[in-house]
PDB file of N, CA and C in Angstrom:
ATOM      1  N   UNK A   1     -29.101 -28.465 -19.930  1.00  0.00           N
ATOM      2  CA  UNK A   1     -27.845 -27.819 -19.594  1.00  0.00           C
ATOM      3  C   UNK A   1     -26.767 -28.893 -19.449  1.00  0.00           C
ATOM      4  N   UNK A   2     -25.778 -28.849 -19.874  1.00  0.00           N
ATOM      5  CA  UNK A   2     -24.282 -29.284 -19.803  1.00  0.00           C
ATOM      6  C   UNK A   2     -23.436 -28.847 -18.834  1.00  0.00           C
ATOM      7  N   UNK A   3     -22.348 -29.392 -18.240  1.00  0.00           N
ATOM      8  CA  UNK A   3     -21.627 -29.239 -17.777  1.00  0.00           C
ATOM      9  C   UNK A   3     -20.646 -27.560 -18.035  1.00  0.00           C
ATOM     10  N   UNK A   4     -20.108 -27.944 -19.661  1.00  0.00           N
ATOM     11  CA  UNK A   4     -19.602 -26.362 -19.996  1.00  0.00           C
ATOM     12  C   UNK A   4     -20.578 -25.249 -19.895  1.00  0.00           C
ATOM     13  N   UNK A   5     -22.083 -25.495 -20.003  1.00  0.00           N
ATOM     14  CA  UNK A   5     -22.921 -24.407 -20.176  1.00  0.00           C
ATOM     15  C   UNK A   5     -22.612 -24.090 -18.647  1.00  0.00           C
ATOM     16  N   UNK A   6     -23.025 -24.841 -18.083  1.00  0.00           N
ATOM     17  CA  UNK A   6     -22.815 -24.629 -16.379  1.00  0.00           C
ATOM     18  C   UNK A   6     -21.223 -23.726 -15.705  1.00  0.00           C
ATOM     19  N   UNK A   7     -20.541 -24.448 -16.199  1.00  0.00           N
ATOM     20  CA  UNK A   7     -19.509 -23.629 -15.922  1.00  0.00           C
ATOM     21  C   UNK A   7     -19.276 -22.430 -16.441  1.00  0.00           C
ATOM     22  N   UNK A   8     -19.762 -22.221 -17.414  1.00  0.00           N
ATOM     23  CA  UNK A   8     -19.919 -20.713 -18.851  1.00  0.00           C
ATOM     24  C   UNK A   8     -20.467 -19.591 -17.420  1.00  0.00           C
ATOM     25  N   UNK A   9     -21.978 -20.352 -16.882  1.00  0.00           N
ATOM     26  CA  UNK A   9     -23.013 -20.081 -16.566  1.00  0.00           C
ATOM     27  C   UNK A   9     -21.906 -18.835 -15.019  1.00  0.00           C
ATOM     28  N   UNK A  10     -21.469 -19.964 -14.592  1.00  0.00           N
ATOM     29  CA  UNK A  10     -21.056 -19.652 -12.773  1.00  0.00           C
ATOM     30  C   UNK A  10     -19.506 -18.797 -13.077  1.00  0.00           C
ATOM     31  N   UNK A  11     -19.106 -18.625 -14.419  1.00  0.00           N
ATOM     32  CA  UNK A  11     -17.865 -17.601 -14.856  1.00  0.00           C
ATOM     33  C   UNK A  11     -18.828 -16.150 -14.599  1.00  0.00           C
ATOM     34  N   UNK A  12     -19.964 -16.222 -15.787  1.00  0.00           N
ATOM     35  CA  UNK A  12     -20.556 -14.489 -15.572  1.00  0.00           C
ATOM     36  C   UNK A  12     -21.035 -14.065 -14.449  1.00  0.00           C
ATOM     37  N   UNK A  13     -21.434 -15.157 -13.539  1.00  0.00           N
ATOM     38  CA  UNK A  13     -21.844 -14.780 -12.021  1.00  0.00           C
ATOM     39  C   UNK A  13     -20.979 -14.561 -11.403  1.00  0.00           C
ATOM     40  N   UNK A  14     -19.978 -15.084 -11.923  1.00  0.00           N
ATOM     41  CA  UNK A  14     -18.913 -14.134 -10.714  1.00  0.00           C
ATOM     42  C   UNK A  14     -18.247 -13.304 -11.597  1.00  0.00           C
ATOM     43  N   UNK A  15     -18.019 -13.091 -12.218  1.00  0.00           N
ATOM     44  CA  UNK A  15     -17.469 -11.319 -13.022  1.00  0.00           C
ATOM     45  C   UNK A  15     -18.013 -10.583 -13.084  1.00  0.00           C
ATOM     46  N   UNK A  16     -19.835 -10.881 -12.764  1.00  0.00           N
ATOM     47  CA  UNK A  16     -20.560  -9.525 -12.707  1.00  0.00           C
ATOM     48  C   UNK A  16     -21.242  -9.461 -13.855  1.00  0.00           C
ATOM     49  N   UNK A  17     -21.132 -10.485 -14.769  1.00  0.00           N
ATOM     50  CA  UNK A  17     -21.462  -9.765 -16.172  1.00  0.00           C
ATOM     51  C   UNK A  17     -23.272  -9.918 -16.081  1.00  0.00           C
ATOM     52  N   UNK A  18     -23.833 -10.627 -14.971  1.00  0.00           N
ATOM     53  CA  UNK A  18     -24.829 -10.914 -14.610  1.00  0.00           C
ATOM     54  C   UNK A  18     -25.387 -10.918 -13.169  1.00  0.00           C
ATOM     55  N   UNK A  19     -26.430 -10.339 -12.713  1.00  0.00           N
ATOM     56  CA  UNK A  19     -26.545 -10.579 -10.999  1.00  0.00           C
ATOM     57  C   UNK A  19     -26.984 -11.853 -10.295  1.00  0.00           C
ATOM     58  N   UNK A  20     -27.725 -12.153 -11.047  1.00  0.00           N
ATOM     59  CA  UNK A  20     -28.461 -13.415 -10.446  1.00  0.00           C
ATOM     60  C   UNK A  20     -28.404 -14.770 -11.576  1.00  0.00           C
ATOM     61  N   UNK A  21     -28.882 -15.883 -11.490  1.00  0.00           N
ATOM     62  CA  UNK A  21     -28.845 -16.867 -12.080  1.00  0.00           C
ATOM     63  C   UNK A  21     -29.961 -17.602 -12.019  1.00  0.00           C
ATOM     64  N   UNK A  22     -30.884 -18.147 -12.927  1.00  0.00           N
ATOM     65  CA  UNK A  22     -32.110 -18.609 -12.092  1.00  0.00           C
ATOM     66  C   UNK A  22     -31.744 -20.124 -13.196  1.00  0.00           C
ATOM     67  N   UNK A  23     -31.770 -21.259 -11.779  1.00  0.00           N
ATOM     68  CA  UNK A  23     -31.581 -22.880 -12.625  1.00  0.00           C
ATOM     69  C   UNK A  23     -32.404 -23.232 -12.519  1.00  0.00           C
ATOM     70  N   UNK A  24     -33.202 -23.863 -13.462  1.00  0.00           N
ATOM     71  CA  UNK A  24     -34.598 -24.261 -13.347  1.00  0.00           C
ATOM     72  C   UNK A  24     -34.228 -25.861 -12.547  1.00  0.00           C
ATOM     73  N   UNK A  25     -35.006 -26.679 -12.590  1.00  0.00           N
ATOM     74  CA  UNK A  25     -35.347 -27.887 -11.486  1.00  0.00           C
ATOM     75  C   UNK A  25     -34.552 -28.873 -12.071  1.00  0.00           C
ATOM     76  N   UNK A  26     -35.181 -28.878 -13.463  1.00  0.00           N
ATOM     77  CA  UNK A  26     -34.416 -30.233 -14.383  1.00  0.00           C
ATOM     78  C   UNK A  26     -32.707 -30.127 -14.781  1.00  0.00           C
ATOM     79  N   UNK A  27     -32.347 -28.896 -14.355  1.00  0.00           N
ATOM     80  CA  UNK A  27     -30.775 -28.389 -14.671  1.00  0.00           C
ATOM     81  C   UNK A  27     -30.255 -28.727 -13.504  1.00  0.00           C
ATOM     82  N   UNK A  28     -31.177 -28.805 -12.260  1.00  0.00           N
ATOM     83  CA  UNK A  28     -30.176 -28.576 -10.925  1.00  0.00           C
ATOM     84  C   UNK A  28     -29.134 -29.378 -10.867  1.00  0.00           C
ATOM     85  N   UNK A  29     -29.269 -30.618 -10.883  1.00  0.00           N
ATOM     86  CA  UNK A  29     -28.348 -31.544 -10.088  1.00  0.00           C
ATOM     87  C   UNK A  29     -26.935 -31.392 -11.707  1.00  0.00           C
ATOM     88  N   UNK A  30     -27.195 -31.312 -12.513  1.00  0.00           N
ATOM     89  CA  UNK A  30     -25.587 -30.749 -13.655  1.00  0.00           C
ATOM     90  C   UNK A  30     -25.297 -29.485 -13.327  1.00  0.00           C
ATOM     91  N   UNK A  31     -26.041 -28.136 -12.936  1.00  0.00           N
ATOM     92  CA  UNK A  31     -25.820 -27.283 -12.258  1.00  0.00           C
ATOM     93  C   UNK A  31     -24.597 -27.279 -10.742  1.00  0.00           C
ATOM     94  N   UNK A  32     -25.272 -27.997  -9.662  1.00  0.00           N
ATOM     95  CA  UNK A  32     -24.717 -28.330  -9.094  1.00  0.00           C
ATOM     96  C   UNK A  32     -23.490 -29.379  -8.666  1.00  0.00           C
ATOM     97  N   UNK A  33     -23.625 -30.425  -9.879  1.00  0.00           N
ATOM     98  CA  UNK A  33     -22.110 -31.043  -9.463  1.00  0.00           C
ATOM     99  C   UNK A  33     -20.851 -29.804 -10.328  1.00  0.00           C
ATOM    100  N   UNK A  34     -21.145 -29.270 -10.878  1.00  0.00           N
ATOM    101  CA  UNK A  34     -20.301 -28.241 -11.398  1.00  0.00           C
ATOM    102  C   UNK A  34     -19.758 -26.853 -10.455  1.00  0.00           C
ATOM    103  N   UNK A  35     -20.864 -26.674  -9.823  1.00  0.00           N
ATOM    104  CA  UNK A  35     -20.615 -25.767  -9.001  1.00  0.00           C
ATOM    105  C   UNK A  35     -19.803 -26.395  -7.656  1.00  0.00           C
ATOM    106  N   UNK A  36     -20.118 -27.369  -7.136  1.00  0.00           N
ATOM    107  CA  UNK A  36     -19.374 -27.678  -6.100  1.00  0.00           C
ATOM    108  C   UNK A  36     -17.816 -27.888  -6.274  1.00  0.00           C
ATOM    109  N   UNK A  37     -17.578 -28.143  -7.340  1.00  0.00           N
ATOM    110  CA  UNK A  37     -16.029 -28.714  -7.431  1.00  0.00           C
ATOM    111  C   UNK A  37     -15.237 -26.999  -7.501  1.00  0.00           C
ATOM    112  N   UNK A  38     -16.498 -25.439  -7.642  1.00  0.00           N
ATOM    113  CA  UNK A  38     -15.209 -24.687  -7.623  1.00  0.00           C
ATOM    114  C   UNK A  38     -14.655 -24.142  -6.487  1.00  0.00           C
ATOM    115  N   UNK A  39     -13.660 -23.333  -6.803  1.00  0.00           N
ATOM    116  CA  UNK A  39     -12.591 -23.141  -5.017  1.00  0.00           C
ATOM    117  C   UNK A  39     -13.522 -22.005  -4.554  1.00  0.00           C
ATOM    118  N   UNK A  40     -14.147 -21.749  -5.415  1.00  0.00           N
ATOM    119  CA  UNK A  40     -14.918 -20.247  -4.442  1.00  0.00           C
ATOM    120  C   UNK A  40     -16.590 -20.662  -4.234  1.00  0.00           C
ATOM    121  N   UNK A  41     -16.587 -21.881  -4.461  1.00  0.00           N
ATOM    122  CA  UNK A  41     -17.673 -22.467  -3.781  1.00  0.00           C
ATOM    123  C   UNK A  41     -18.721 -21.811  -2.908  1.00  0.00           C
ATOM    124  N   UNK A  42     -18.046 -21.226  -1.794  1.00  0.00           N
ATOM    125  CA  UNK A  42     -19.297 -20.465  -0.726  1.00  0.00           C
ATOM    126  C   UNK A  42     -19.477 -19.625  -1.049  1.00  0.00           C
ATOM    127  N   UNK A  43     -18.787 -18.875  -2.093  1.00  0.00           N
ATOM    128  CA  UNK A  43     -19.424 -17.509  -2.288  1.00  0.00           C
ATOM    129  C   UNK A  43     -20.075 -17.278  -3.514  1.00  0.00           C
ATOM    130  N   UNK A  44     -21.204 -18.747  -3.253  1.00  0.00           N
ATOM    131  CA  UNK A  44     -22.191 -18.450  -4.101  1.00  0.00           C
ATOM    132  C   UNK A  44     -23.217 -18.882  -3.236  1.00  0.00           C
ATOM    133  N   UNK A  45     -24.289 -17.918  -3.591  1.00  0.00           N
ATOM    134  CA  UNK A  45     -25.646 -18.567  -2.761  1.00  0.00           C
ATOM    135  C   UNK A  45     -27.100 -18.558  -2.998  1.00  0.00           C
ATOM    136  N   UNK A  46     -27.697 -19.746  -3.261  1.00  0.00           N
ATOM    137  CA  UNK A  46     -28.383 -20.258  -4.076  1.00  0.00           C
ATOM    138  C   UNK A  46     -29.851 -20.195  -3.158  1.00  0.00           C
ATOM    139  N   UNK A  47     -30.752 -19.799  -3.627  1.00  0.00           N
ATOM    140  CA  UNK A  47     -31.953 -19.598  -2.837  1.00  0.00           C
ATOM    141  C   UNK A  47     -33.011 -20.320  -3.467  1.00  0.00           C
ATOM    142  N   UNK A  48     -34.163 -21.342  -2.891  1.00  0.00           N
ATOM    143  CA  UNK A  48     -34.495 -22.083  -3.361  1.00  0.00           C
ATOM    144  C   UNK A  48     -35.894 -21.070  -3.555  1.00  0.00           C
ATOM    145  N   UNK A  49     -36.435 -21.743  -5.132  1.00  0.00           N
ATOM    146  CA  UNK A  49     -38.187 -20.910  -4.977  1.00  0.00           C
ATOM    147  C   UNK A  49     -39.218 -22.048  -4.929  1.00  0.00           C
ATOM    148  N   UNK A  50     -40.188 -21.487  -5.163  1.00  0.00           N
ATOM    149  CA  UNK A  50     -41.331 -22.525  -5.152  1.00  0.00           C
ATOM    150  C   UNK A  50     -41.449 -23.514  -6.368  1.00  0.00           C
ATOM    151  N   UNK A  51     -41.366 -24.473  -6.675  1.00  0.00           N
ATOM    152  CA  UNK A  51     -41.494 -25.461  -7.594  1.00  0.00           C
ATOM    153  C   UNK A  51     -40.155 -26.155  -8.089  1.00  0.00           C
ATOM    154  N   UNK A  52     -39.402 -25.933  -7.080  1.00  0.00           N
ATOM    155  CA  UNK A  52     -37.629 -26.290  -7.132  1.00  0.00           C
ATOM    156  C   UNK A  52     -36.809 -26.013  -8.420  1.00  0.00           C
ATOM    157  N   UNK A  53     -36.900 -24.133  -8.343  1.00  0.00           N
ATOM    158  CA  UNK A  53     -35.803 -23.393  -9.322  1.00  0.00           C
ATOM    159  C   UNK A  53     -34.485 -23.192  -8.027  1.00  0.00           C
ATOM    160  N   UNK A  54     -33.853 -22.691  -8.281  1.00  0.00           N
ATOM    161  CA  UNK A  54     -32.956 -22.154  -7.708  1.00  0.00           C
ATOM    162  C   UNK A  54     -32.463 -20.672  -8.197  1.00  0.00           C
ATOM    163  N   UNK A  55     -32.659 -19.589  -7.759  1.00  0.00           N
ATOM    164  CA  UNK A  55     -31.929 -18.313  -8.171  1.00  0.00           C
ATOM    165  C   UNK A  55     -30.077 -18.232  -6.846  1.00  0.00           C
ATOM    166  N   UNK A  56     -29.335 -17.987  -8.019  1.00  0.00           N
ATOM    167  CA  UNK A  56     -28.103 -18.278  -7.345  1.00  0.00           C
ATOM    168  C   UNK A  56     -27.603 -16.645  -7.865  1.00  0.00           C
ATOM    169  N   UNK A  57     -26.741 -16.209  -6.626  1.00  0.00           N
ATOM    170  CA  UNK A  57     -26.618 -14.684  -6.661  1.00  0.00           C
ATOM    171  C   UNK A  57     -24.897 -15.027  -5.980  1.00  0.00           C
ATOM    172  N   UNK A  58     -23.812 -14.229  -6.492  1.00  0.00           N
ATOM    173  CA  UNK A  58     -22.578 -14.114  -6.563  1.00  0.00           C
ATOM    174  C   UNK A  58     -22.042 -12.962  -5.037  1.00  0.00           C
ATOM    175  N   UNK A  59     -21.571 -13.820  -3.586  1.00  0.00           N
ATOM    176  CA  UNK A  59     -20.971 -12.734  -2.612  1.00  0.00           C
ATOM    177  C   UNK A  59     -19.417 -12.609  -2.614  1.00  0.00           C
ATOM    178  N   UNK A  60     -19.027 -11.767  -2.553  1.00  0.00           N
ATOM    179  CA  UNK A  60     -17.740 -11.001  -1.838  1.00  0.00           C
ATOM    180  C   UNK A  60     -17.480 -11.927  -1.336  1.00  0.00           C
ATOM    181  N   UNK A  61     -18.302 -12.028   0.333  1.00  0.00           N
ATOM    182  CA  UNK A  61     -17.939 -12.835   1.648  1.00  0.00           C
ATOM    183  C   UNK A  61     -18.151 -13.979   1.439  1.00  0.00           C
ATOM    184  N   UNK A  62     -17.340 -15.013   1.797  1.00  0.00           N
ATOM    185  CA  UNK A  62     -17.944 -16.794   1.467  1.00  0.00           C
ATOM    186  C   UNK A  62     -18.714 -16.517   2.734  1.00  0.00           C
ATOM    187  N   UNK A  63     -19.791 -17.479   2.792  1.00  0.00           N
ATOM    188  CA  UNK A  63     -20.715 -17.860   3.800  1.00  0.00           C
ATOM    189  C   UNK A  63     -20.306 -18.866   4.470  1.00  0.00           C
ATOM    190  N   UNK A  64     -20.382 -18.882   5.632  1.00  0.00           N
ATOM    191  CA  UNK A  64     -19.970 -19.836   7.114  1.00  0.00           C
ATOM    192  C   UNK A  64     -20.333 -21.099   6.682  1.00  0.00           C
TER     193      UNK A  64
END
């Protein structure tokens, strides 16, 4: 994964065009410097699974 794929990726999660997102282990860290730099940052939230995927799901509410 790339940077634009990543950002492609965290556009349909938040328009809905998708519910969930699942980043596998070896994507995380280009996953994540992409995601941090956007302004709606908290209102994404990323749940870790067993073997270090991440499924990331799109809220309304930013989280505290």
């Amino acid at each position: 994964m790339d940077e634009k794929l990543a950002a492609k990726l965290l556009d349909e999660l938040r328009n809905g065009t998708v519910s969930e997102l699942l980043v596998k282990k070896e994507d995380f860290l280009t996953f994540r410097s992409v995601l941090v730099k956007q302004n709606d940052f908290k209102h994404f939230r990323g749940i870790a699974q067993r073997g270090g995927d991440v499924i990331y799901h799109y809220q309304e509410k930013p989280r505290s």
